[in-house]
Protein backbone atom coordinates (compact mmCIF):
# COMPACT_ATOMS: atom_id res chain seq x y z
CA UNK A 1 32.87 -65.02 -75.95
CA UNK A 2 35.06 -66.38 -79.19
CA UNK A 3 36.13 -69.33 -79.32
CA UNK A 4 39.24 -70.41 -81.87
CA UNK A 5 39.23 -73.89 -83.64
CA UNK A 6 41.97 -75.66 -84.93
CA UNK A 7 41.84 -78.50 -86.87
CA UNK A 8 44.39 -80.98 -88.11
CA UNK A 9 44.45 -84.07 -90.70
CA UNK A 10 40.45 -83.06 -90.53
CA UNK A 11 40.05 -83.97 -86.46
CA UNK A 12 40.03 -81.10 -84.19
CA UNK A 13 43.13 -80.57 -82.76
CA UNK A 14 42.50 -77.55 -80.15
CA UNK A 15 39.85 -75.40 -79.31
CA UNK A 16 40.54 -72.24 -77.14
CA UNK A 17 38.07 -69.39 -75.48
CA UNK A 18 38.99 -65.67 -75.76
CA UNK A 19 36.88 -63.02 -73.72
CA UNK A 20 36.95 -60.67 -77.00
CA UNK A 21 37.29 -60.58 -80.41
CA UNK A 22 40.83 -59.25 -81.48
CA UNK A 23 42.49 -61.87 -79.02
CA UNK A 24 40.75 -64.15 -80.81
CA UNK A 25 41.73 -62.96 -84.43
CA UNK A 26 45.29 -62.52 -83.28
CA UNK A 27 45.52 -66.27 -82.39
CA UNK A 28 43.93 -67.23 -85.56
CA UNK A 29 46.58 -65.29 -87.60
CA UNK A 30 49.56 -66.83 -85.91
CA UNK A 31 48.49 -69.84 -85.89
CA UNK A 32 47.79 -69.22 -89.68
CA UNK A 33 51.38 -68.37 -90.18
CA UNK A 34 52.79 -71.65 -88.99
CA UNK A 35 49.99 -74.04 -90.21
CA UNK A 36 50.14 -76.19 -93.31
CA UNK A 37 47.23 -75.38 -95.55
CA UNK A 38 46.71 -78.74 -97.33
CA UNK A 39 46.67 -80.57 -93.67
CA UNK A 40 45.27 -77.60 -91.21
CA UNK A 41 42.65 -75.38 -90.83
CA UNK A 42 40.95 -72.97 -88.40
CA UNK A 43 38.52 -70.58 -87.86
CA UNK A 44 36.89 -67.97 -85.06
CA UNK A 45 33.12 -68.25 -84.08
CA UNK A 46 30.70 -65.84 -81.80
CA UNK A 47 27.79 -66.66 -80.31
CA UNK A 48 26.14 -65.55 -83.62
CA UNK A 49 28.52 -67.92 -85.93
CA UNK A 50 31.53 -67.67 -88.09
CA UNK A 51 33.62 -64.58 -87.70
CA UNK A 52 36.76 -65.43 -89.60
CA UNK A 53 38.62 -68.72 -91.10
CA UNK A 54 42.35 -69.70 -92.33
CA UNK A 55 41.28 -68.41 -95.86
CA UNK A 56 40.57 -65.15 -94.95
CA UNK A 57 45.03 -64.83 -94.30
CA UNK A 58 45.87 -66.57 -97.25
CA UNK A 59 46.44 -65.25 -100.27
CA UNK A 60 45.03 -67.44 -103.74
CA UNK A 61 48.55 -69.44 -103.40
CA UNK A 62 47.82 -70.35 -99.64
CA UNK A 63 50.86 -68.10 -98.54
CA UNK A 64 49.91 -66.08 -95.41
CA UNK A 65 49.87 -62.40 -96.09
CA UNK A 66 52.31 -60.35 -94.08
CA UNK A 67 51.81 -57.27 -92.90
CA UNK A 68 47.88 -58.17 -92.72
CA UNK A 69 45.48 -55.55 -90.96
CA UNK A 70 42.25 -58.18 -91.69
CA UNK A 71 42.54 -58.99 -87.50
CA UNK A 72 41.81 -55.65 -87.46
CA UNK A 73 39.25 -54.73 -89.83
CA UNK A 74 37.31 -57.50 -88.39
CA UNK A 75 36.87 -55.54 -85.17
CA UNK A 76 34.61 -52.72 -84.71
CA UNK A 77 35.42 -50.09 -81.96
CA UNK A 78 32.83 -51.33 -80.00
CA UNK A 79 34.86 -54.84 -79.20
CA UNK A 80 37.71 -53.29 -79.08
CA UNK A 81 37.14 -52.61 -75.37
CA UNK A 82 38.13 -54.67 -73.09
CA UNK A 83 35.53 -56.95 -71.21
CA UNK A 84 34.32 -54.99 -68.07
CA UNK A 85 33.61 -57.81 -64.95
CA UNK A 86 31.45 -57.43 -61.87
CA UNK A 87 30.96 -58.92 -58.85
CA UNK A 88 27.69 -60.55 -57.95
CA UNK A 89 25.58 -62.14 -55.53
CA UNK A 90 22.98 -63.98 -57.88
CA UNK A 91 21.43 -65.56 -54.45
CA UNK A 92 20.69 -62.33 -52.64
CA UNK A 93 16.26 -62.22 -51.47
CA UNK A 94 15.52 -59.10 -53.83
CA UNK A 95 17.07 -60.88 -56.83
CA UNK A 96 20.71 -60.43 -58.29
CA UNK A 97 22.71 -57.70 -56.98
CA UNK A 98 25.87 -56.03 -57.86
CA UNK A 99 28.29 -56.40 -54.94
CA UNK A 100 31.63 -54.00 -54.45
CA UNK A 101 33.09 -52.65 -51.03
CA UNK A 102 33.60 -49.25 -53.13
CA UNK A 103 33.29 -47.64 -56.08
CA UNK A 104 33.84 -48.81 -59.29
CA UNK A 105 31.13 -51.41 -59.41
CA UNK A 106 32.95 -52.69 -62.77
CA UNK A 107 37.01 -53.65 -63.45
CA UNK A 108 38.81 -53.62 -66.67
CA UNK A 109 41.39 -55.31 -64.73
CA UNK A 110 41.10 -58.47 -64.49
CA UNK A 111 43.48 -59.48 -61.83
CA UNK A 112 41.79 -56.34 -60.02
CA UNK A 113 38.37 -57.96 -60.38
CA UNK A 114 39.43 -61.38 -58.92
CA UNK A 115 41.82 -59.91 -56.19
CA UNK A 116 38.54 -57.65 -54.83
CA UNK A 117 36.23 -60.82 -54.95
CA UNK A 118 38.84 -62.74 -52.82
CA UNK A 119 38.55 -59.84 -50.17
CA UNK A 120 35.16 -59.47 -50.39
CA UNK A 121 34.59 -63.92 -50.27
CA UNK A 122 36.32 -63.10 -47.07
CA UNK A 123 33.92 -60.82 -45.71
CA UNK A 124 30.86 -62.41 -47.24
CA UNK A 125 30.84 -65.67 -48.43
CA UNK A 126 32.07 -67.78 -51.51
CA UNK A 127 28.51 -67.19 -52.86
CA UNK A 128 29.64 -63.81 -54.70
CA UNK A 129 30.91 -64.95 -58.21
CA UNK A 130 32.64 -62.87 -60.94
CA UNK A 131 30.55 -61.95 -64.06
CA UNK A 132 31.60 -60.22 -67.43
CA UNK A 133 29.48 -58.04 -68.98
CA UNK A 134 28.39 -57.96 -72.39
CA UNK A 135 26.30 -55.38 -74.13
CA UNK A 136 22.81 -56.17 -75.18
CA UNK A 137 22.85 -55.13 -79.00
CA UNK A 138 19.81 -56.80 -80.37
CA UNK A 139 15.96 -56.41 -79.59
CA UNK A 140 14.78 -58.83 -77.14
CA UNK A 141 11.54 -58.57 -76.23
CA UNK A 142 8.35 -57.69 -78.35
CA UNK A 143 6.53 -54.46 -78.62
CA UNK A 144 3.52 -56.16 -77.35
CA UNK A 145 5.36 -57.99 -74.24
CA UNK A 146 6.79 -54.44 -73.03
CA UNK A 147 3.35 -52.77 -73.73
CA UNK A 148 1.42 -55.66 -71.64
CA UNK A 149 4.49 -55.62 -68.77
CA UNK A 150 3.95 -51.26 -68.69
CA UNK A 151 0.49 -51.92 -68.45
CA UNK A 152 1.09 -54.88 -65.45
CA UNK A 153 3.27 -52.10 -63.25
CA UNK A 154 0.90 -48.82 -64.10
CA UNK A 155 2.97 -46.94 -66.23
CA UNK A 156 1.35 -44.62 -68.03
CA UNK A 157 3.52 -42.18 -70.11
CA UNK A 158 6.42 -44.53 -71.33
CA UNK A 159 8.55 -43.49 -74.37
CA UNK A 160 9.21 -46.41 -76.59
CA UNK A 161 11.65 -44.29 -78.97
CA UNK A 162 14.09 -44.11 -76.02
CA UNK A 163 14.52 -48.39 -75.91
CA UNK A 164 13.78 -48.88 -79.26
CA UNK A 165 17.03 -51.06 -80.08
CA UNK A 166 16.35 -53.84 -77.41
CA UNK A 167 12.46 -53.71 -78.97
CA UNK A 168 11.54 -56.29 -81.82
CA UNK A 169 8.63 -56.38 -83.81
């Protein structure tokens, strides 16, 4: 999730939600081009903070620089991809549960995605909802909690090496 934020006169004027990165950027450069840079601002945030501002367009004389590639140097090949969705039935007894009628359990599509959950609402209730899916790319659980959890469910010969990226301290 990015979120764009505009800002005129020094009140926000409009802020807008993009499911990736370079849709994001892209917004923030046109609306670079047309802004004022005495009056307006803007700038793109992540979940982890600031990704990019006005300033980063504009040259030292506050002209917008043409021809830019910064929208995309700012994105790695990783978000680059579009967003993948699911459907889901976050209510089902053994816990969540990907739903599809058939294979592929993901879309890129996203009209695709929404048309197959209204086909499938009609076959199994307006329960199933429509999730995106984002990669995990920071550690998020302890060595000790994962040791203590393998040692709750009897496993006996597990490799930490092979989940070391999702494993902090």
């Amino acid at each position: 999730m990015h979120i764009l934020i505009t800002v005129s006169g020094g009140i926000i004027d409009q802020v807008t939600f993009f499911d990736c990165r370079p849709k994001a950027l892209r917004a923030l450069a046109g609306f670079v081009k047309g802004m004022d840079p005495e009056e307006d601002d803007a700038a793109v945030f992540d979940p982890k903070g600031l990704v990019a501002n006005a300033k980063n367009f504009l040259d030292e004389t506050n002209q917008f620089i043409e021809n830019s590639n910064l929208a995309d140097g700012l994105v790695s090949d990783r978000e680059n991809r579009n967003p993948i969705y699911i459907i889901g039935n976050a209510v089902h007894r053994l816990g969540f549960m990907v739903a599809s009628p058939d294979d592929p359990l993901g879309f890129e599509n996203p009209a695709k995605a929404v048309s197959e959950l209204g086909q499938m609402r009609k076959e199994a209730g307006s329960h199933l909802k429509l999730y995106r899916v984002v990669p995990v790319e920071e550690g998020i659980v302890t060595r000790a909690e994962l040791e203590q959890y393998n040692v709750e469910i009897d496993t006996e010969d597990f490799s930490f090496p092979l989940v070391e990226e999702y494993v902090t301290g």
